[in-house]
Protein backbone atom coordinates (compact mmCIF):
# COMPACT_ATOMS: atom_id res chain seq x y z
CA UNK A 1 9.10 18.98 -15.94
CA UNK A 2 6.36 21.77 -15.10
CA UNK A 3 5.74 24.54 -16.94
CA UNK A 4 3.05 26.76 -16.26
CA UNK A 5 0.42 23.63 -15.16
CA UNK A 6 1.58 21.24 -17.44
CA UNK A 7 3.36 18.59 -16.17
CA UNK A 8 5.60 16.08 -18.05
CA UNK A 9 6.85 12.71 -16.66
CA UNK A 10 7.94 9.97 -19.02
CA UNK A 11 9.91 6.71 -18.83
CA UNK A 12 11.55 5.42 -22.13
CA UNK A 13 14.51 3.43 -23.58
CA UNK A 14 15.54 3.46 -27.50
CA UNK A 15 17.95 1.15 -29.03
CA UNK A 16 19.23 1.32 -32.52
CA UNK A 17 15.92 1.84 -34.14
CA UNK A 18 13.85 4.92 -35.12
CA UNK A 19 11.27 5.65 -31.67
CA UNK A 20 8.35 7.21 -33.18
CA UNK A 21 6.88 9.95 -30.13
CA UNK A 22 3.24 10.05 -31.68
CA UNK A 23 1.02 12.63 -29.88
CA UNK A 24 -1.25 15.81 -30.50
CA UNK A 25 0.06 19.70 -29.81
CA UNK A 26 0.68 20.70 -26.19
CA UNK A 27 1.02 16.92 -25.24
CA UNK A 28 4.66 17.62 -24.51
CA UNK A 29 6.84 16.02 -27.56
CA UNK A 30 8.86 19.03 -28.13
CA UNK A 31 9.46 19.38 -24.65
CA UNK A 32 10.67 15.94 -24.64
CA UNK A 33 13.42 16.51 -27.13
CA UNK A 34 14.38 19.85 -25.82
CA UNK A 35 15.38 18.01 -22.18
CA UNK A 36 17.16 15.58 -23.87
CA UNK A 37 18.79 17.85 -26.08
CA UNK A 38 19.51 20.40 -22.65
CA UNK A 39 17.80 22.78 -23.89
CA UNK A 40 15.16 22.43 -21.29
CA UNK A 41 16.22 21.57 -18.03
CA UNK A 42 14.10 18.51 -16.10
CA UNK A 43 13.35 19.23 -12.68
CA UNK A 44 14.02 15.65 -11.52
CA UNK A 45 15.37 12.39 -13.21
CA UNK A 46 17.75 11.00 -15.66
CA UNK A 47 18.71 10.99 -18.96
CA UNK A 48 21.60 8.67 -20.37
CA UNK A 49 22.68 8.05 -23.76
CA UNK A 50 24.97 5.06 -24.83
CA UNK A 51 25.89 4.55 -21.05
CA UNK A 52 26.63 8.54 -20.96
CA UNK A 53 25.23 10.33 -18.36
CA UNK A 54 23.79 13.55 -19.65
CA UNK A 55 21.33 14.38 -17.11
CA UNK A 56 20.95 13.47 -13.44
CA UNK A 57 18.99 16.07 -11.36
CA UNK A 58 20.49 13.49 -7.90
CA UNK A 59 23.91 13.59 -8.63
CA UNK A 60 23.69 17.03 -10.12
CA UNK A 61 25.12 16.35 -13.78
CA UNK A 62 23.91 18.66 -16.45
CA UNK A 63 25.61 18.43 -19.71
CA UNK A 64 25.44 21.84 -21.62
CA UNK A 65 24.04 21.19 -25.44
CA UNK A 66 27.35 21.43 -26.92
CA UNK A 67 28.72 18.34 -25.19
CA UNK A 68 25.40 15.63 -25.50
CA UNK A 69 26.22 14.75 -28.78
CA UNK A 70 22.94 15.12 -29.87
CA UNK A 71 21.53 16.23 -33.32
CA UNK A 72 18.01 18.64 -33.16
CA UNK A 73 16.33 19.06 -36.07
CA UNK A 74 14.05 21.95 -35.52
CA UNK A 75 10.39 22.26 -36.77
CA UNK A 76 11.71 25.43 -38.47
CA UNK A 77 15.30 24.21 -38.68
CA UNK A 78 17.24 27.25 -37.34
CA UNK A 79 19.77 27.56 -40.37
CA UNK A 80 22.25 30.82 -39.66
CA UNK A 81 19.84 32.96 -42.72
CA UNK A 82 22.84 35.49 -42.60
CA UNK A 83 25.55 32.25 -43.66
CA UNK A 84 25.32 30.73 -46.86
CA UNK A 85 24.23 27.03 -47.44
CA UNK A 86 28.85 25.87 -46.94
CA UNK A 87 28.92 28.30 -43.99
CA UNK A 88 26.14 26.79 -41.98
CA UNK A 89 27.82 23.33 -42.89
CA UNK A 90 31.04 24.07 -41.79
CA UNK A 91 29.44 25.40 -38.31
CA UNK A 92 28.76 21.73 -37.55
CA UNK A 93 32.02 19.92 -38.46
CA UNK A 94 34.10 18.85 -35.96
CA UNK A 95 36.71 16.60 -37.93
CA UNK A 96 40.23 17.81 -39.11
CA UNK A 97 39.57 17.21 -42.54
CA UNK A 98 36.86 19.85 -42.75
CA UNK A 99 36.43 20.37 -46.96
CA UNK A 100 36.48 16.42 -47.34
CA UNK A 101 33.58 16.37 -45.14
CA UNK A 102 32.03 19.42 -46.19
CA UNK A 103 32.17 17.66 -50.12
CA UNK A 104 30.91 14.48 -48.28
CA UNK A 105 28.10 16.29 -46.78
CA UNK A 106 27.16 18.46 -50.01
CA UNK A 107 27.11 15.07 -52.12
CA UNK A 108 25.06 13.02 -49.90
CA UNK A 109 22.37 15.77 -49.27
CA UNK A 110 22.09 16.39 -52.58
CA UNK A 111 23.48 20.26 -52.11
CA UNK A 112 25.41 20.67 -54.67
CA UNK A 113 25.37 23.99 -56.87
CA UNK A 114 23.56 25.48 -53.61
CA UNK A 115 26.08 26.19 -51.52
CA UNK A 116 26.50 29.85 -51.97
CA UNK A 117 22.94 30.17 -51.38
CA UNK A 118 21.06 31.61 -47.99
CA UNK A 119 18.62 29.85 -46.23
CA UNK A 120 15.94 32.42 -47.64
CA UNK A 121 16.84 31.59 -51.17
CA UNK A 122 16.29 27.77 -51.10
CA UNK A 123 12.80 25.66 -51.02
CA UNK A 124 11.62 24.16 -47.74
CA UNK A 125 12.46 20.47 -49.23
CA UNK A 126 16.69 22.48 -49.62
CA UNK A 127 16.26 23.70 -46.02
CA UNK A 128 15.45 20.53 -44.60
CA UNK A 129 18.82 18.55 -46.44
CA UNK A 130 20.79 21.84 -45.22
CA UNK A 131 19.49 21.35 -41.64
CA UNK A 132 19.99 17.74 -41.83
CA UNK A 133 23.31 17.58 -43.66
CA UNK A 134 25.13 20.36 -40.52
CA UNK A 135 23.56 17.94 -38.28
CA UNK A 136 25.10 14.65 -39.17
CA UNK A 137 28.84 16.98 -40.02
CA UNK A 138 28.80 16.88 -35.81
CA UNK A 139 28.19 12.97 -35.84
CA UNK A 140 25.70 12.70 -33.75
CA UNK A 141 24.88 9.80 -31.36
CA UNK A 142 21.21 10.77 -31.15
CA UNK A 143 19.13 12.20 -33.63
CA UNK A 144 16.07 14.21 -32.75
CA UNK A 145 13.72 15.07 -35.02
CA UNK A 146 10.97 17.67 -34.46
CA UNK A 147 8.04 16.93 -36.62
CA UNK A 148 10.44 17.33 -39.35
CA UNK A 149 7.87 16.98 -42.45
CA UNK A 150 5.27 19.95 -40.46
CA UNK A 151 6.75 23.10 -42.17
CA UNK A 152 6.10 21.34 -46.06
CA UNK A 153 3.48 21.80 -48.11
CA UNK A 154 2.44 18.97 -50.45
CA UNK A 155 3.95 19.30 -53.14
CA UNK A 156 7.68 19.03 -51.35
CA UNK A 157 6.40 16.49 -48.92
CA UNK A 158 6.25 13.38 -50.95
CA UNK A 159 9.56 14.22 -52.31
CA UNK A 160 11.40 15.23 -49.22
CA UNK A 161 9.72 11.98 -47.47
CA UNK A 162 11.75 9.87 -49.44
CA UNK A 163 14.65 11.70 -48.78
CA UNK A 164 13.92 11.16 -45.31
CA UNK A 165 13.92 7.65 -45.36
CA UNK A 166 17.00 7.25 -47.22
CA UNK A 167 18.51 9.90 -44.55
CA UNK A 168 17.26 7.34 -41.57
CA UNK A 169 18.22 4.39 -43.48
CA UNK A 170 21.81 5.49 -43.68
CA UNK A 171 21.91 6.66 -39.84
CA UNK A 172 22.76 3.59 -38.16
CA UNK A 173 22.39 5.39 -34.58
CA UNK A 174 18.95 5.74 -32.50
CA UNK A 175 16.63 8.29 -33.66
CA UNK A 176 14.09 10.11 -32.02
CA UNK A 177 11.11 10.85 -34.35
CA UNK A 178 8.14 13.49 -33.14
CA UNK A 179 4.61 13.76 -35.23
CA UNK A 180 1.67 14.29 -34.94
CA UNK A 181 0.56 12.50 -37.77
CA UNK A 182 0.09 8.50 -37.72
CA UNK A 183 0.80 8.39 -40.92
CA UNK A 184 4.35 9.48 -40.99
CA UNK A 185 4.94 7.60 -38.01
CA UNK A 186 3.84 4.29 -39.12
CA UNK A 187 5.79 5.08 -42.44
CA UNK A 188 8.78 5.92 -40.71
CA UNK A 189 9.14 4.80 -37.17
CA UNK A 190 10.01 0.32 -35.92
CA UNK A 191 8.33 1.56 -32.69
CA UNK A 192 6.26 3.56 -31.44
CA UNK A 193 5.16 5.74 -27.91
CA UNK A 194 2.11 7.69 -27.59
CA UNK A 195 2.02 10.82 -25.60
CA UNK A 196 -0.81 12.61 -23.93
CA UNK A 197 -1.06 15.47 -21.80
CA UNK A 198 2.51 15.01 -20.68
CA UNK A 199 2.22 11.16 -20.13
CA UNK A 200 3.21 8.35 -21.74
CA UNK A 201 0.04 6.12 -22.54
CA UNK A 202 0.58 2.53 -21.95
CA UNK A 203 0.55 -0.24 -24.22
């Protein structure tokens, strides 16, 4: 990918473990995600998940977002702030059964007596669960996640942390995890790849 003379070329394979992209800003982690997640369109290569296809610039594939099966967790995680905390749930759901799931979802993320609330009434720490918990409704087969832990001030960070492991814990899928910090990727992460100036460095 090139935007604006920066250049990004990387080569990696995940299995079922968390992939810890370590690297400092403008060394092209974001960007990383984003192509996988087609929001950001490569200008050569391939990207498969799980033997899927969902990006070949030779054979011209390019799987719109909707179809990759991929769950983003934004730095600022893009909740709906006009949808309460069940609305921007039920966005994400794509079994029959939606109010099972939706009680599933509420339960496990700890959301309960929120869920008439907006995104602008709940703490960062309540965001993040929100974010996370419309996220896994679509049953992902990826999970990305944007320096998740960035947007938290202390005081919420320890806590959500440990929410955040119990979250990865239970995800028993491959899971992309982008910091900047060593810290949280060491605490978090079975492997990791470290990325400067659009280039993974070896090792």
């Amino acid at each position: 990918v090139k935007r604006q003379g920066f250049s990004l070329v990387v080569n990696f394979t995940a299995d079922k473990e968390v992939l810890g992209i370590l690297g400092a800003s403008g060394s092209g982690k974001s960007l990383t995600l984003k192509c996988i997640a087609g929001i950001e369109t490569p200008d050569f290569g391939k990207i498969v998940l799980d033997g899927r296809v969902l990006f070949d610039s030779v054979a011209g594939i390019n799987l719109p977002p909707q179809l990759r099966r991929v769950g983003y967790l934004f730095q600022d995680y893009a909740l709906f702030p006009h949808m309460t905390v069940r609305e921007n749930l039920a966005v994400g759901i794509r079994c029959q059964d939606k109010e099972k799931q939706l009680k599933n979802l509420v339960e496990s993320f700890y959301l309960a007596g929120l869920e008439q609330r907006y995104p602008s009434e709940l703490s960062g720490g309540q965001q993040q669960r929100t974010a996370l918990a419309r996220i896994f409704g679509s049953k992902p087969e990826l999970l990305l996640l944007d320096e998740p832990l960035t947007a938290l001030d202390d005081y919420l960070k320890s806590q959500v942390e440990a929410e955040m492991a119990a979250v990865l814990q239970k995800y028993s899928r491959t899971t992309l995890f982008v910091s900047h910090s060593r810290d949280e990727i060491y605490r978090f992460c079975d492997k990791i790849a470290v990325l400067a100036d659009g280039a993974l460095e070896p090792g």
